[in-house]
Protein backbone atom coordinates (compact mmCIF):
# COMPACT_ATOMS: atom_id res chain seq x y z
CA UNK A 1 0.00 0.00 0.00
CA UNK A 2 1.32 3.51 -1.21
CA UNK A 3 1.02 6.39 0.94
CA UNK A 4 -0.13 9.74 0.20
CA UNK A 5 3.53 11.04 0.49
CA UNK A 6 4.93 8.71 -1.75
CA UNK A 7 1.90 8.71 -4.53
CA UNK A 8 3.28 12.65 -4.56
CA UNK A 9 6.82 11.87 -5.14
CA UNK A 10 6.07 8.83 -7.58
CA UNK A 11 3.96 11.79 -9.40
CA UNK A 12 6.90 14.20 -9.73
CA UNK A 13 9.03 11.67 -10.68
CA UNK A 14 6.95 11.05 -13.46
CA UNK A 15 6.47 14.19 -14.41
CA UNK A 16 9.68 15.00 -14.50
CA UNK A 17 10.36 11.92 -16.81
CA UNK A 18 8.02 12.68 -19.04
CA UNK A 19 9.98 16.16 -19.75
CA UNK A 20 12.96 14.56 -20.42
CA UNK A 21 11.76 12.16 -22.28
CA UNK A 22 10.33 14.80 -25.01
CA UNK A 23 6.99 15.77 -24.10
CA UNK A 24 7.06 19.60 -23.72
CA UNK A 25 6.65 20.87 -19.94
CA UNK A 26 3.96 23.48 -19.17
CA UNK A 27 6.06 26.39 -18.34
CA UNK A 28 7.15 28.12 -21.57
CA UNK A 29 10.73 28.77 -22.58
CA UNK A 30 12.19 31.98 -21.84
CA UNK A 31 13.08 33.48 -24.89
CA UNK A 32 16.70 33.91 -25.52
CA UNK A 33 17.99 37.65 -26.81
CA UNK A 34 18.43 36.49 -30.29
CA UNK A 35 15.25 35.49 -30.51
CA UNK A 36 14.01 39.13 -29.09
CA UNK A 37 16.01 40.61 -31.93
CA UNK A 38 14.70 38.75 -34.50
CA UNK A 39 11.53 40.05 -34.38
CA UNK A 40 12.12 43.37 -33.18
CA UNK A 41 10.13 45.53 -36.02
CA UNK A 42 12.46 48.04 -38.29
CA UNK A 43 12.52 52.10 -37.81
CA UNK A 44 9.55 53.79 -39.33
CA UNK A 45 10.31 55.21 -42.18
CA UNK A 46 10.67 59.16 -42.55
CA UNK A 47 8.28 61.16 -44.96
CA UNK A 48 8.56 64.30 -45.73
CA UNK A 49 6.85 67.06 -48.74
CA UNK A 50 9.54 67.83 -51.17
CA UNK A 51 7.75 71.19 -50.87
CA UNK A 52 5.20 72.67 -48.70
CA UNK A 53 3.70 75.42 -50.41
CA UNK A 54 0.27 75.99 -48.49
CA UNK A 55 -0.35 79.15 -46.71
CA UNK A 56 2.18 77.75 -44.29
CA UNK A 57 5.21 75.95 -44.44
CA UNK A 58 3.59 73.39 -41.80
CA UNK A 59 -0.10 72.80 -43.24
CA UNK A 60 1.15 70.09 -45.54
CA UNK A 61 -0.71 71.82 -48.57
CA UNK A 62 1.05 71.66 -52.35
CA UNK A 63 1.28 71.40 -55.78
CA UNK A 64 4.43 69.33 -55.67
CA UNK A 65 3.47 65.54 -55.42
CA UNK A 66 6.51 64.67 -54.63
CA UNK A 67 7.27 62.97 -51.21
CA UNK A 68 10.76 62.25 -49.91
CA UNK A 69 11.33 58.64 -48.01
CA UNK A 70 14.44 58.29 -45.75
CA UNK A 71 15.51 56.96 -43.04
CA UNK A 72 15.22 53.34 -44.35
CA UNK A 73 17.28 50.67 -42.15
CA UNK A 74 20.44 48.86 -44.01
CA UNK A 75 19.48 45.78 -44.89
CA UNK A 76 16.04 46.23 -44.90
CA UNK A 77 13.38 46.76 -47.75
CA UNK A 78 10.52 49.01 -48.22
CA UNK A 79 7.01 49.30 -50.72
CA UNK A 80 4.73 52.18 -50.84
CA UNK A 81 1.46 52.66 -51.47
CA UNK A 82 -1.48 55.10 -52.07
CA UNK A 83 -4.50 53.49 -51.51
CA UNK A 84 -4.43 52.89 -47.79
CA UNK A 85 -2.26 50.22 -48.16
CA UNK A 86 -4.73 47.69 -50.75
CA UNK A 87 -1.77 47.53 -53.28
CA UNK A 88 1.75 47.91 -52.74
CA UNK A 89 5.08 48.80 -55.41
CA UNK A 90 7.57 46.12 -55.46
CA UNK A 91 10.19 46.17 -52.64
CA UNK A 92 13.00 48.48 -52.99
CA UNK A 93 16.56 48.03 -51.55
CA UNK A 94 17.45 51.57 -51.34
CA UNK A 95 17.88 53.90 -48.11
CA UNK A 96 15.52 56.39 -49.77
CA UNK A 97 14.05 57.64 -52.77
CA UNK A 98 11.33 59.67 -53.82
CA UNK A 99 7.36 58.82 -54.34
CA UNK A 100 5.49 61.44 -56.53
CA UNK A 101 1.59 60.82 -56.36
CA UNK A 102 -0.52 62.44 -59.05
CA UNK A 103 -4.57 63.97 -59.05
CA UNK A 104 -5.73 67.07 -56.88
CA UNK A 105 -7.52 66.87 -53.61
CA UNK A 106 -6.72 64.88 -50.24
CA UNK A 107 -3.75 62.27 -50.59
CA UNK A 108 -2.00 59.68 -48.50
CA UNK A 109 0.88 57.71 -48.91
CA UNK A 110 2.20 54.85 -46.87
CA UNK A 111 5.32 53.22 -46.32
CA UNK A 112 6.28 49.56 -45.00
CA UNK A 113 9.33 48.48 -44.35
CA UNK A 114 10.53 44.94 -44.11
CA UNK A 115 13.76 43.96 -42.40
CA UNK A 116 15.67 40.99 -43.20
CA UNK A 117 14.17 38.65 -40.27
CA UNK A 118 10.68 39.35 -42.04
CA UNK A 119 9.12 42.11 -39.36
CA UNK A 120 7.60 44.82 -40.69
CA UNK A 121 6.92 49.08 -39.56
CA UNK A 122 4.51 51.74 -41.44
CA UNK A 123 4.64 55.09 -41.77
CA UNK A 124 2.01 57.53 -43.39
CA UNK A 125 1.42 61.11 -44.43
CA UNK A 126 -1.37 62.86 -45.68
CA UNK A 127 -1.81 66.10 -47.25
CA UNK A 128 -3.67 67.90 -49.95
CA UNK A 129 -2.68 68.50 -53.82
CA UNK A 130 -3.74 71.06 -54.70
CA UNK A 131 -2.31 72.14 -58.78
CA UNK A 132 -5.63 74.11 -60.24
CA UNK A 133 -5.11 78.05 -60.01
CA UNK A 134 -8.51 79.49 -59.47
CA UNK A 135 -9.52 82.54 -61.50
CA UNK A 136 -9.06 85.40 -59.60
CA UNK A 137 -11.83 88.06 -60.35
CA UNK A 138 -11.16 92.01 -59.25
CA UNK A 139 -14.05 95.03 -59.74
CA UNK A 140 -13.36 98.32 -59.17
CA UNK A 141 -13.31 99.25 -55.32
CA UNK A 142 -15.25 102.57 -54.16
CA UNK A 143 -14.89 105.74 -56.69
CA UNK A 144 -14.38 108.58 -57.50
CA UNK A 145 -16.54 110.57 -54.98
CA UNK A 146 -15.19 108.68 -52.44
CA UNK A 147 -12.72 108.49 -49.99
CA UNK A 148 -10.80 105.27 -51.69
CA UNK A 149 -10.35 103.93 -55.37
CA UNK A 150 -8.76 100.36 -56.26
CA UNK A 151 -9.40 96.89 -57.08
CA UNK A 152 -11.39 94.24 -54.61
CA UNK A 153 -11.92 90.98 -55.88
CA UNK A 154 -11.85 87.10 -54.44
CA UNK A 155 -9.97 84.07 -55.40
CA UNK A 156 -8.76 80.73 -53.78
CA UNK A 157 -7.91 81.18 -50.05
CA UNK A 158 -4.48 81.80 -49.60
CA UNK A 159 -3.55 82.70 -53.24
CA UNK A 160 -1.32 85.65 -53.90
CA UNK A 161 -2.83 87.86 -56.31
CA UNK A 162 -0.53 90.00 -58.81
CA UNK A 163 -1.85 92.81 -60.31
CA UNK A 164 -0.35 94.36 -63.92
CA UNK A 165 -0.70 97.37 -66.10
CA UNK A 166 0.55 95.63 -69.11
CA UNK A 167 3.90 93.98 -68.87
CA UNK A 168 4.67 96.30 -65.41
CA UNK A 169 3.33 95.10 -62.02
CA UNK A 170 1.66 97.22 -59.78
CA UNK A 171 1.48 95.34 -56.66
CA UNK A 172 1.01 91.81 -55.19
CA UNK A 173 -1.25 91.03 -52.56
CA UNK A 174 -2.63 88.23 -50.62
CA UNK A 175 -6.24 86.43 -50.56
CA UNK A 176 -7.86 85.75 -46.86
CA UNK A 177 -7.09 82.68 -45.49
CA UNK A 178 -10.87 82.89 -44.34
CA UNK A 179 -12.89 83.39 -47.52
CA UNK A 180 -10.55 84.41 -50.24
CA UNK A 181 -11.30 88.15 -50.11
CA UNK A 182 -8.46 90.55 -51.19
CA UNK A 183 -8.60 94.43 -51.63
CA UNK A 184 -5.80 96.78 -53.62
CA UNK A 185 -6.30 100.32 -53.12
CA UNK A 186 -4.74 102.24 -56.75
CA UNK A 187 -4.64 105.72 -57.70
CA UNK A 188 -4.43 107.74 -60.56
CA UNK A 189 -1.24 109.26 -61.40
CA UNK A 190 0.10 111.98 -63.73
CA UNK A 191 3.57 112.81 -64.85
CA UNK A 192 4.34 116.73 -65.46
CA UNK A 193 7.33 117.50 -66.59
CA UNK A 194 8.90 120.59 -69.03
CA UNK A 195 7.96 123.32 -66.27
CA UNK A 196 10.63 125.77 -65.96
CA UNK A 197 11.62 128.83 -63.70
CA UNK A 198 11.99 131.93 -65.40
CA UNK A 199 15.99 131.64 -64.92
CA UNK A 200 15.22 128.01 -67.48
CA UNK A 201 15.85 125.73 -64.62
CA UNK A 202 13.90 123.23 -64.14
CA UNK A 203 10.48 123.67 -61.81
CA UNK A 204 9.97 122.11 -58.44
CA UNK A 205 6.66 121.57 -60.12
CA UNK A 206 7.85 118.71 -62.01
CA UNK A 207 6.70 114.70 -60.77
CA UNK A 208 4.04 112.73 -60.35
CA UNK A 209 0.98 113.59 -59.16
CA UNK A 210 -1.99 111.13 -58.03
CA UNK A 211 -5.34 111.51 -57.77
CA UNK A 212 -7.22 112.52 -55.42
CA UNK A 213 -10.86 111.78 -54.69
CA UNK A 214 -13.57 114.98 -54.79
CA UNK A 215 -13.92 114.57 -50.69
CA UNK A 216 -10.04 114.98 -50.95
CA UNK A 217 -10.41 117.99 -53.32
CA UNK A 218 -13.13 118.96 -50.94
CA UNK A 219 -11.18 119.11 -47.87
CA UNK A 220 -8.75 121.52 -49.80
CA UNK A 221 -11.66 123.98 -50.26
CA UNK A 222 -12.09 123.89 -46.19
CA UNK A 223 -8.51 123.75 -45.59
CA UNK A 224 -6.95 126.67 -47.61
CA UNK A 225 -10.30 128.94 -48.17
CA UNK A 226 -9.06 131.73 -45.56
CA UNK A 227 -5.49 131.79 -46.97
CA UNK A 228 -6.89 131.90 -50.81
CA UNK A 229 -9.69 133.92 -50.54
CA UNK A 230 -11.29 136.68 -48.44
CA UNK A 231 -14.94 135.97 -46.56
CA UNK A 232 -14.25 132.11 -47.09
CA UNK A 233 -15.09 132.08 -50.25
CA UNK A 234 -12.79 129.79 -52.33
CA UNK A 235 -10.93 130.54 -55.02
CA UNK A 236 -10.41 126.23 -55.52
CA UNK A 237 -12.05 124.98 -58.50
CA UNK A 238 -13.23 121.63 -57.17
CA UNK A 239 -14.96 120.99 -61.16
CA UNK A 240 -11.05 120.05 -62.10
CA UNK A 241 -9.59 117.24 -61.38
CA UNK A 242 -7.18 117.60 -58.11
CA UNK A 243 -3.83 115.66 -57.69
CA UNK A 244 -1.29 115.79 -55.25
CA UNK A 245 2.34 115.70 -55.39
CA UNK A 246 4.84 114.75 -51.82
CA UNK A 247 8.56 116.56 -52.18
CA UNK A 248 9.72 115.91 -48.88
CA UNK A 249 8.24 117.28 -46.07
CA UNK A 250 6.38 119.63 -48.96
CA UNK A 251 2.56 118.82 -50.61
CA UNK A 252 2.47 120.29 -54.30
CA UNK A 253 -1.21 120.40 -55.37
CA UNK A 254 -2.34 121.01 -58.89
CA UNK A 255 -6.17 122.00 -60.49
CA UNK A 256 -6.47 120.21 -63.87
CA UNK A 257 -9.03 120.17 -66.24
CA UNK A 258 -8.57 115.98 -67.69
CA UNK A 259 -11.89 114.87 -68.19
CA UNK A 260 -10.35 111.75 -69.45
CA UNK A 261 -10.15 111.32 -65.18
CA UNK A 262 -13.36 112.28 -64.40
């Protein structure tokens, strides 16, 4: 008759010939530290915008589809792809290269890497491509009578807007972020020149005047009216056009009849 003591220690014994004799135990293996590295999974590989172009340098808008892969591991191999990853190129060996993706509107590209034990990393970026230039329409911005004259018009958000007279540019300015909204205030200018003093020298008179608006001309009137005139009456003839011309700290004004301005 067997004890309960030795039914235990006939039970370990067994047990303990049963693992040598093959049959796996029940606690696991520790893994060694080769086997750790072999599936450690490769860096993620780096992608970057060949050229950010947006409104900012950061907001990953362009119209450059080009995107620059790097940081690739030695050894290891690496497939994009730019539909989310539901066909991929055929591997490359190289440490980086360059992707360029094609078609306007929201994009993505992703990038797996394979290293040579089979384990795998991937990276992604998204941004917009954006290559259609929007018309950019201008109208004419107050008038005349008023207090300003120029150009307002709208166009894609962001876009910078250059405005020409001919082959010479007048100014560039930028849309609103918000709603594509962009103003350019412009004035009239005219170029005297011949005016001499009566020694033949040439007149301080001589430049460029611009325009000014009839409130402008206006405000002349109440401005100089006791200095020109006595009892306030003016002696300003606000029916001509008015320009004004700066020479240093000095305002030249000048009454024209130009009805070509008017």
């Amino acid at each position: 008759m067997v004890n309960r003591n030795q039914r235990s220690l006939q039970d370990a014994v067994t047990a303990g010939e049963a693992t040598l004799a093959g049959i796996p135990a029940a606690v696991p293996a520790v893994p060694t530290a080769s086997d750790v590295l072999a599936v450690a999974s490769p860096p993620m590989a780096v992608l970057e915008l060949v050229l950010d172009n947006g409104i900012s340098k950061t907001d990953k808008i362009t119209n450059d589809g080009r995107i620059k892969v790097s940081g690739i591991e030695e050894g290891s191999t690496w497939q994009w792809s730019a539909d989310n990853g539901a066909n991929w190129s055929n591997a490359l060996r190289e440490r980086s290269g360059v992707v360029e993706l094609s078609g306007d509107g929201a994009q993505s590209l992703s990038v797996k890497t394979t290293s040579k034990a089979g384990a795998e990393s991937t990276s992604r970026i998204d941004f917009v491509l954006d290559t259609f230039v929007a018309a950019a329409y201008a109208s004419q911005a107050g008038n005349y009578e008023g207090e300003n004259t120029g150009l307002k018009g709208s166009a894609e958000k962001g876009a910078m807007i250059t405005v020409r007279r001919g082959s010479e540019i007048l100014a560039t300015v930028k849309a609103s972020a918000e709603d594509g909204s962009w103003s350019l205030p412009l004035a009239a200018t005219v170029k005297i020149s011949g005016l001499t003093k009566v020694d033949g020298s040439a007149g301080s008179a001589n430049g460029t005047y611009t325009l000014l608006s009839r409130k402008e001309a206006q405000g002349l009137v109440d401005q100089f009216s006791k200095d020109l005139a006595p009892e306030g009456k003016s002696l300003l003839d606000t029916s001509r056009t008015a320009f004004k011309m700066l020479l240093s700290s000095t305002i030249e004004f000048a009454m024209m009849k130009t009805p070509s301005m008017m």
